[in-house]
Protein backbone atom coordinates (compact mmCIF):
# COMPACT_ATOMS: atom_id res chain seq x y z
CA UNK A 1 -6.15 73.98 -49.73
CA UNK A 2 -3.37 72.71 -48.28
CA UNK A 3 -3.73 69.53 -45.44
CA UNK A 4 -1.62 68.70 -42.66
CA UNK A 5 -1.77 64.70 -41.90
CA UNK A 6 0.41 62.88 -39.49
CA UNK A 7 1.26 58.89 -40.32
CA UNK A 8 2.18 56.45 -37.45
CA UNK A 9 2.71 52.77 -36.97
CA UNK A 10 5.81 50.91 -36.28
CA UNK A 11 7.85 47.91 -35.12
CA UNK A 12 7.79 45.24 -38.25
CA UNK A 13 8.48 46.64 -41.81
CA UNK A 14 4.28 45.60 -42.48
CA UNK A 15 3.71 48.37 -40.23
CA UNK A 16 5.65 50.67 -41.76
CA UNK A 17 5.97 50.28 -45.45
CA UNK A 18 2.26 50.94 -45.99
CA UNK A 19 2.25 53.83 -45.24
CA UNK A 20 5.52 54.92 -47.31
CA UNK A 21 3.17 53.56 -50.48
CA UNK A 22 0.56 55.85 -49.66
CA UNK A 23 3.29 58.99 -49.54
CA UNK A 24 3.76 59.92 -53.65
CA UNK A 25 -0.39 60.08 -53.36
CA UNK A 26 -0.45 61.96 -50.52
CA UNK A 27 1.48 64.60 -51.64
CA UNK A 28 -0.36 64.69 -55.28
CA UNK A 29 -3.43 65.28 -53.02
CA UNK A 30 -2.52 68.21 -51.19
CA UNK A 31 -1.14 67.00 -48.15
CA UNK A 32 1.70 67.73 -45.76
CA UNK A 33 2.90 64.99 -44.23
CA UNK A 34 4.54 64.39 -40.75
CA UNK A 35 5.79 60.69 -39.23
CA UNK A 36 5.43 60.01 -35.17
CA UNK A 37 7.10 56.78 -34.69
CA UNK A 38 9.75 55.33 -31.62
CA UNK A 39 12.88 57.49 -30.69
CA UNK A 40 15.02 54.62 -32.35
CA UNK A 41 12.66 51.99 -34.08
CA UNK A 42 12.62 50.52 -37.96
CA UNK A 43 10.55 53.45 -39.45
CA UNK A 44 13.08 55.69 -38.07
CA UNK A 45 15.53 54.03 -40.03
CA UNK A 46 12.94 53.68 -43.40
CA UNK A 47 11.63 57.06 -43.11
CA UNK A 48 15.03 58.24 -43.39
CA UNK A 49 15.11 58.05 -47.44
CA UNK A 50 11.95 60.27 -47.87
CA UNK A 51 11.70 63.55 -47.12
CA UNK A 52 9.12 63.05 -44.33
CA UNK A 53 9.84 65.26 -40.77
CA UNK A 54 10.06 62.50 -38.32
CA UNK A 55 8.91 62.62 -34.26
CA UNK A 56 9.86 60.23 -31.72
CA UNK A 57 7.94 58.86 -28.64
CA UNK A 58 8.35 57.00 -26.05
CA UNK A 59 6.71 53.60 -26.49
CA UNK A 60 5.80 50.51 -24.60
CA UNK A 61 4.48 46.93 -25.53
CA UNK A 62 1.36 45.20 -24.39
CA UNK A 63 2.03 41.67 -23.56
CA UNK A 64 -0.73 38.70 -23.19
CA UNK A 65 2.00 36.89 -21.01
CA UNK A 66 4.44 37.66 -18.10
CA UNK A 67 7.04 39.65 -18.25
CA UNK A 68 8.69 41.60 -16.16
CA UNK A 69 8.54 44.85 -18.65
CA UNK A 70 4.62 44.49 -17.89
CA UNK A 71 5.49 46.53 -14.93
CA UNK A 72 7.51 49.55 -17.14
CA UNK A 73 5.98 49.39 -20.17
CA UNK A 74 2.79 51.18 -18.75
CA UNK A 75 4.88 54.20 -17.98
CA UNK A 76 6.39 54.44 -21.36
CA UNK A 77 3.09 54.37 -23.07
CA UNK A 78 1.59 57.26 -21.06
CA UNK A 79 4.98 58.80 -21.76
CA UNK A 80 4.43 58.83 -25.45
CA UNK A 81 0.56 59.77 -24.83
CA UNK A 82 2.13 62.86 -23.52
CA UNK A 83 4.79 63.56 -26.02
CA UNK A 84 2.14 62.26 -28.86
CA UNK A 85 -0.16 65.23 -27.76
CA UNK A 86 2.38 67.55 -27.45
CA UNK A 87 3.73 67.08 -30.91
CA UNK A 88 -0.52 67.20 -32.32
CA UNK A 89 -1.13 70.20 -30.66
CA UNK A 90 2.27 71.22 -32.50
CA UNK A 91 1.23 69.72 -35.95
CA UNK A 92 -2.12 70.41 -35.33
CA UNK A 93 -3.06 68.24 -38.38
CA UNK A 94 -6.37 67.78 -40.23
CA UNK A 95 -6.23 63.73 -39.71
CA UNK A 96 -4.16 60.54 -38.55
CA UNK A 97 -3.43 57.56 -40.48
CA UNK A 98 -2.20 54.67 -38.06
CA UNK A 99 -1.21 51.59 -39.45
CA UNK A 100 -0.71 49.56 -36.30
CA UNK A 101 1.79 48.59 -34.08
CA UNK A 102 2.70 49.38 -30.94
CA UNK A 103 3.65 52.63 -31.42
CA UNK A 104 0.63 53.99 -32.81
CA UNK A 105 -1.63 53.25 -29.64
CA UNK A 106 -0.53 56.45 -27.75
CA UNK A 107 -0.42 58.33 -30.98
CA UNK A 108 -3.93 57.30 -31.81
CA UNK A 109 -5.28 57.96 -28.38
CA UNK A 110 -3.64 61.88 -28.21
CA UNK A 111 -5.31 62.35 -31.51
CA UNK A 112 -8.97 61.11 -29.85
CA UNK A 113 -8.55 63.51 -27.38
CA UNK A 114 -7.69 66.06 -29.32
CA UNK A 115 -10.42 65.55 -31.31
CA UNK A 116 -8.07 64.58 -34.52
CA UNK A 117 -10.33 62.18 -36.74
CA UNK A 118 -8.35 59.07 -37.13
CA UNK A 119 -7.98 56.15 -39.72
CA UNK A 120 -6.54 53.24 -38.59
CA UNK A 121 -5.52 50.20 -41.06
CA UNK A 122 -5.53 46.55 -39.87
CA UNK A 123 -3.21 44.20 -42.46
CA UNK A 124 -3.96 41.06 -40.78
CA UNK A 125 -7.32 38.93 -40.42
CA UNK A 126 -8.02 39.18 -37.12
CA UNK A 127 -6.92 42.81 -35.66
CA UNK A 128 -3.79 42.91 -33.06
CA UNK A 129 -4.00 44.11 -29.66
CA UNK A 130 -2.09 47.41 -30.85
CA UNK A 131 -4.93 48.39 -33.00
CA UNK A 132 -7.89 46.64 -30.94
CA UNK A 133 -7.30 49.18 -28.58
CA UNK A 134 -7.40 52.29 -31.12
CA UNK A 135 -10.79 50.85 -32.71
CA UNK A 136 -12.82 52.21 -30.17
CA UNK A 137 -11.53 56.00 -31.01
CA UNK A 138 -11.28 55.50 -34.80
CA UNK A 139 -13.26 57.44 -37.34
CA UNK A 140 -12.79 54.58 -40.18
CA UNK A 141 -10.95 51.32 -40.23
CA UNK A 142 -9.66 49.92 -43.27
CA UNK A 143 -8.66 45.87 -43.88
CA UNK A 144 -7.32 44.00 -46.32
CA UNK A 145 -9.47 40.91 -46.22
CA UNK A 146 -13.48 40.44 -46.67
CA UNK A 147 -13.61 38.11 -43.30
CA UNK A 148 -11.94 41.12 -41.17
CA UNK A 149 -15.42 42.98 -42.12
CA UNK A 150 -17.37 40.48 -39.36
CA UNK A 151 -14.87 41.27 -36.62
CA UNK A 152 -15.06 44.97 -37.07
CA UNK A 153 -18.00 47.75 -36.12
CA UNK A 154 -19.72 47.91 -39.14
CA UNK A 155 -20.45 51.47 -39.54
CA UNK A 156 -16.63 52.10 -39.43
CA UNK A 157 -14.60 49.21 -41.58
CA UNK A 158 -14.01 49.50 -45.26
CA UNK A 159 -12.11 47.01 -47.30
CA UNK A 160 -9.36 48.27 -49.12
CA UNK A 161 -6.62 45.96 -49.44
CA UNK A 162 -2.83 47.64 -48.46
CA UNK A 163 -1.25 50.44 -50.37
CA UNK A 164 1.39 49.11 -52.52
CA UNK A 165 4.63 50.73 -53.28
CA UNK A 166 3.78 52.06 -57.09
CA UNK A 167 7.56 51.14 -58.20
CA UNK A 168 6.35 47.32 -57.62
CA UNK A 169 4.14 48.23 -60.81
CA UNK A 170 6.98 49.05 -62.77
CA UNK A 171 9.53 46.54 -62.76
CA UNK A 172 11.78 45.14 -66.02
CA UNK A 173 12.09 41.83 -66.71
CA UNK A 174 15.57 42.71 -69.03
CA UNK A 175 17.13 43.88 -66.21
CA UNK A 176 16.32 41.09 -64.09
CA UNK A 177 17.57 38.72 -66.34
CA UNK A 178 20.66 40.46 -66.11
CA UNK A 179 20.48 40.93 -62.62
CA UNK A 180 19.99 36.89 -62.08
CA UNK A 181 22.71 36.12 -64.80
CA UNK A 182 20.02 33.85 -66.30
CA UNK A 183 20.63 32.91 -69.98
CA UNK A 184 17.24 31.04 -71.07
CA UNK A 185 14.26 33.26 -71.97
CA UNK A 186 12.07 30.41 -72.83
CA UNK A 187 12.44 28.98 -69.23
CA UNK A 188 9.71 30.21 -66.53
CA UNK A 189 11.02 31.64 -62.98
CA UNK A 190 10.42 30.88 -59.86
CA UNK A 191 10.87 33.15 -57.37
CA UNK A 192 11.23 32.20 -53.45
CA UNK A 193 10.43 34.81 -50.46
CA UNK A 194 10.78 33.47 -47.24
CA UNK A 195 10.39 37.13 -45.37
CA UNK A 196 12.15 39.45 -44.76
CA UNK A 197 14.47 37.59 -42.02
CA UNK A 198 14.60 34.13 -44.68
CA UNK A 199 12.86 31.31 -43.46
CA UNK A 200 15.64 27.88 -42.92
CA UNK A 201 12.50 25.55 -43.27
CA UNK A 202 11.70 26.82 -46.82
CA UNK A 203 15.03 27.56 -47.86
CA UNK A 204 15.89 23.71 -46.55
CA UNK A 205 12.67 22.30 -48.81
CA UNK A 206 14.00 24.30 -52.10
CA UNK A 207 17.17 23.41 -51.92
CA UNK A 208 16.60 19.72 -51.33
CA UNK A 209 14.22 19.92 -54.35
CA UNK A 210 16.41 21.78 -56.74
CA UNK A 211 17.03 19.08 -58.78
CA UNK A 212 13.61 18.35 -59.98
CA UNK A 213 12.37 22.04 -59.97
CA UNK A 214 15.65 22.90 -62.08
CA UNK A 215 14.36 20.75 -64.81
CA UNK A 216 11.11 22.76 -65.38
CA UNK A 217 12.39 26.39 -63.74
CA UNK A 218 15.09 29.32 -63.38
CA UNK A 219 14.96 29.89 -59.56
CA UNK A 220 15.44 33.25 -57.90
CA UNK A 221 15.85 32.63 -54.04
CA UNK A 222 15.50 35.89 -51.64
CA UNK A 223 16.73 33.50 -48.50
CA UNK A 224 17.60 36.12 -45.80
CA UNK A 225 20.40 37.64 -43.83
CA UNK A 226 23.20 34.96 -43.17
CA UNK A 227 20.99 32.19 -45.32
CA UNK A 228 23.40 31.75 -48.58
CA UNK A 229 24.16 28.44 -49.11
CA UNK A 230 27.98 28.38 -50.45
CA UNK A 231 27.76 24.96 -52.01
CA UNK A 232 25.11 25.96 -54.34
CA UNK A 233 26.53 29.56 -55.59
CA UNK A 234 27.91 28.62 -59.09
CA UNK A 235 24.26 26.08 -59.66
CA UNK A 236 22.96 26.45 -62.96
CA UNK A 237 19.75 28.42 -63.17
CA UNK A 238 19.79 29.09 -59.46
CA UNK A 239 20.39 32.38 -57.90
CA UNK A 240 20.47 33.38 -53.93
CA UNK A 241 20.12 36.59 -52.39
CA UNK A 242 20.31 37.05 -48.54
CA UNK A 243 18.25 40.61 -49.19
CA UNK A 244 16.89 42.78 -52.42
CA UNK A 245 15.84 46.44 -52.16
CA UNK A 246 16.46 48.37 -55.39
CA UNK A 247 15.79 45.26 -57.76
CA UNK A 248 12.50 43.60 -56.18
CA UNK A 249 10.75 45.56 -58.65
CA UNK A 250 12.30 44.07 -61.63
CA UNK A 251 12.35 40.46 -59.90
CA UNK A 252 8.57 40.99 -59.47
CA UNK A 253 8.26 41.28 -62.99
CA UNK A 254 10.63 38.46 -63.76
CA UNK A 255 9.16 35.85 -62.14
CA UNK A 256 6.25 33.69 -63.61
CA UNK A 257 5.21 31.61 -59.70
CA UNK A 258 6.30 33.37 -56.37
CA UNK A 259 6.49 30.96 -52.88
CA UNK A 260 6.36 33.24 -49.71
CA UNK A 261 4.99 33.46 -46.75
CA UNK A 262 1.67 34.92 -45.86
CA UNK A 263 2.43 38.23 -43.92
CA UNK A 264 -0.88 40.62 -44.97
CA UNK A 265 1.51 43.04 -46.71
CA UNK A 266 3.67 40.14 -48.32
CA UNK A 267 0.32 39.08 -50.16
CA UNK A 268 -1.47 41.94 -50.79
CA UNK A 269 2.01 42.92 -53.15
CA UNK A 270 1.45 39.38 -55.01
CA UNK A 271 -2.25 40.03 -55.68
CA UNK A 272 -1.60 43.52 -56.75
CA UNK A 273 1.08 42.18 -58.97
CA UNK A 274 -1.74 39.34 -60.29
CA UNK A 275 1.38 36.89 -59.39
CA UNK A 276 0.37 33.12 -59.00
CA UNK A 277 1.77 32.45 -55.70
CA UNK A 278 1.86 29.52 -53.39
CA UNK A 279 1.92 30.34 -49.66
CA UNK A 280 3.39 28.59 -46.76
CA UNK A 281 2.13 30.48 -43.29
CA UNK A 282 4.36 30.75 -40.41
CA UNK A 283 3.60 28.34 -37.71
CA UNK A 284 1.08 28.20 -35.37
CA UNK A 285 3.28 27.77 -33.06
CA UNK A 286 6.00 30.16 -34.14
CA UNK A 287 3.13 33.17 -34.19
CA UNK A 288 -0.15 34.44 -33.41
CA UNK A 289 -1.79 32.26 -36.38
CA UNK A 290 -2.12 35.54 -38.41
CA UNK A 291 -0.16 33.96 -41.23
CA UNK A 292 -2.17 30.90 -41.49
CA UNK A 293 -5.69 32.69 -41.52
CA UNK A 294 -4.31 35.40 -44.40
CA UNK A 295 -3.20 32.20 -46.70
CA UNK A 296 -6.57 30.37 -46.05
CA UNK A 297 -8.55 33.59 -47.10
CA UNK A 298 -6.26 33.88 -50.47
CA UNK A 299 -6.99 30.24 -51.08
CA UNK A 300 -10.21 30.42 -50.65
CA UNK A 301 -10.86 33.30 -52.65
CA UNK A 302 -8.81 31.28 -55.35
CA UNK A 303 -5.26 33.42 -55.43
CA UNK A 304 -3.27 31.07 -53.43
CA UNK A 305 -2.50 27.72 -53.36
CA UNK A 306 -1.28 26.79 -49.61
CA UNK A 307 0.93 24.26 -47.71
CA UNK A 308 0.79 24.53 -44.19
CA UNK A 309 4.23 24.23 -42.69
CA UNK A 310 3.88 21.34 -40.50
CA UNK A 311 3.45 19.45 -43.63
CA UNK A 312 6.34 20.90 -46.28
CA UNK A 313 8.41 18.69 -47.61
CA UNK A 314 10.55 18.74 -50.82
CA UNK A 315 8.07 16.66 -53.03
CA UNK A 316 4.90 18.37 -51.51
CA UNK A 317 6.35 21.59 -52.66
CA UNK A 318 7.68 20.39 -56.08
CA UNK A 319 4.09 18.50 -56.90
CA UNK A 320 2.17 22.19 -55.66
CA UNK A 321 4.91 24.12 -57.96
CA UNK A 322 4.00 22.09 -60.73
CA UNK A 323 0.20 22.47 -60.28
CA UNK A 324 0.36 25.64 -59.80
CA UNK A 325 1.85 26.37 -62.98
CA UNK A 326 -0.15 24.61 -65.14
CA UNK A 327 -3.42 26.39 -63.53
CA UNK A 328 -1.15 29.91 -63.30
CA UNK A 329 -4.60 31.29 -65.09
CA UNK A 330 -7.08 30.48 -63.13
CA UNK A 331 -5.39 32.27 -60.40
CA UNK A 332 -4.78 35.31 -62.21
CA UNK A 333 -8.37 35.10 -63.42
CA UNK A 334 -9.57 35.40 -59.85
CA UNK A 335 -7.31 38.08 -58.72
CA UNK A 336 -7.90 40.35 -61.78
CA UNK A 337 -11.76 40.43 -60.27
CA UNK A 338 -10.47 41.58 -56.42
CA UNK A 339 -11.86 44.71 -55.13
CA UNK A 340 -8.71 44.75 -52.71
CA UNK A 341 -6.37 46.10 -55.10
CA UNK A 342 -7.25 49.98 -55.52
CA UNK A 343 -6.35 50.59 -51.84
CA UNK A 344 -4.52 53.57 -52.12
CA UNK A 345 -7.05 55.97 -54.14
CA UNK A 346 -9.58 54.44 -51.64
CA UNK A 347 -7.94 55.26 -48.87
CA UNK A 348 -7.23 58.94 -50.01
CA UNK A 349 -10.95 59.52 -50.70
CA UNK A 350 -11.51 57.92 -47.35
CA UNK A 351 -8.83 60.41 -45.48
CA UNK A 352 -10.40 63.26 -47.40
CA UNK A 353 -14.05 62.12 -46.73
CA UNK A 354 -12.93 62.21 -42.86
CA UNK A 355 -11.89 65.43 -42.53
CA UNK A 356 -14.66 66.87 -44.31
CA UNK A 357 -16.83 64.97 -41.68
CA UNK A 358 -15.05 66.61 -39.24
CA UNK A 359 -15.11 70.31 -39.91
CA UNK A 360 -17.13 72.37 -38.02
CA UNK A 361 -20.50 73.36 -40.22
């Protein structure tokens, strides 16, 4: 029988791409899909390569300081309540999946009272305000990491992990050593992900310890939008890109060590990928903390090694490189025994589990 299910979340790409991963399964499964995101947001603009119909609503923020939009804001979010419902009671679809943001509160909350069952997804440790106000109404609510379980009701969380784009799986490292212009196969790669704006504070540490990582590895460096340093274009074994879409895959499978950050979805790709990985968390005092509490759960499950970014410096990062190739194993050892990377088949017996909960006897 055929289902209807309706996918929402928005604002940052981690909101968004999760739920284009979980799209090839849906469909295998049965299900017609439909997107309710922002009139003009990102997932407008990423849902625009699938063939996905699309709904926009008016949205609004919800801000912990002042701000003069704190006054607005409330409008627009009853605004998209009201054209949320309206397009539901259009859809009328057998479930929502909501993977945060704050789009998806007034999505969420039309469902509720519509009596749509609901299954939100929180990426991060500690839930955001977007999706602590749609707990209350969920059905389920699915996490990537063990410690999330505490701060969540307990007859609704499950542990999943995030659903992972399936091309990630399928990468070639032939083409990416064509792709990189990289000559020496006996030479391991290092690959360097500050985000996806770049980060200037890892991109500064790298470069400044080129010369002794150069000895040991090929470098690939993702550094972000404007972030290309000139000077270094025609270095030996080194290789910048401000942004890669079509040839992640292949990079993935290229590389041997991977530095990022620690954004939930960002992570969740590396342990899916069983890549050793060191992380270095945004600041503190450049976010929420989220970063910082996702890298100390990977390293203390034993699939990260971390640096805080307070303390990076060239020859910190070049001695944690180092160790963290000659223990590469161990790491992939621990991540080959996660239970947090088989999210999306959980989370399609979870949707399907939901609605049969929900049907009338």
């Amino acid at each position: 029988m055929q289902k209807k299910i309706v996918l929402t979340g928005g604002g940052t790409a981690g909101h968004i791409t999760p739920n284009i991963a979980l799209l090839p399964g849906l469909k295998q499964d049965g299900y017609d899909a439909f997107y309710i995101g922002s009139y003009d947001g990102m997932e407008k603009r990423l849902l625009a390569d699938f063939d996905v119909p699309y709904y926009g609503i008016a949205t609004g923020k919800f801000r912990r300081y002042f701000d003069l939009k704190n006054f607005t804001d409330p409008f627009r979010v009853l605004k998209g309540f009201s054209e949320a419902r309206r397009i539901l009671k259009q859809l009328q679809p057998d479930i929502v999946f909501s993977k945060g943001g704050f789009v998806s509160v007034p999505v969420v909350r039309a469902a509720a009272s519509l009596k749509i069952p609901c299954v939100i997804h929180e990426s991060d440790m500690t839930p955001g305000l977007a999706n602590k106000l749609c707990i209350p109404v969920a059905k389920r609510v699915c996490c990537n990491f063990p410690e999330t379980l505490k701060t969540l009701p307990p007859e609704k969380s499950v542990l999943t992990g995030s659903p992972i784009r399936e091309e990630l799986l399928c990468g070639d490292r032939e083409a990416a050593y064509k792709f990189c212009g990289f000559d020496d196969r006996t030479k391991p790669v290092l690959m360097v992900i500050g985000g996806s704006l770049g980060s200037a504070v890892i991109n500064q540490s790298v470069r400044e310890a080129l010369p002794r990582l150069l000895k040991d590895f090929q470098i690939v460096h993702i550094c972000g939008k404007d972030k290309i340093d000139n000077l270094l274009l025609k270095q030996k074994g080194y290789r910048q890109f401000e942004y890669v879409k079509t040839e992640l895959k292949d990079l993935f499978a290229l590389a041997d060590l991977v530095v990022s950050r620690a954004g939930a979805n960002a992570i969740c790709e590396l342990l899916a990928l069983k890549k050793p990985n060191l992380l270095i968390p945004l600041s503190a005092g450049a976010s929420r903390g989220d970063q910082i509490l996702n890298a100390r759960s990977f390293e203390a499950q034993g699939f990260s090694v971390v640096i805080d970014e307070d303390y990076l410096s060239p020859d910190l990062l070049t001695e944690k490189v180092q160790e963290l190739y000659f223990t590469r194993q161990t790491y992939v050892d621990a991540m080959e025994k996660s239970r947090q990377t088989n999210a999306i088949p959980t989370i399609l017996k979870l949707l399907d589990e939901t609605i049969s909960q929900n049907r009338p006897e």
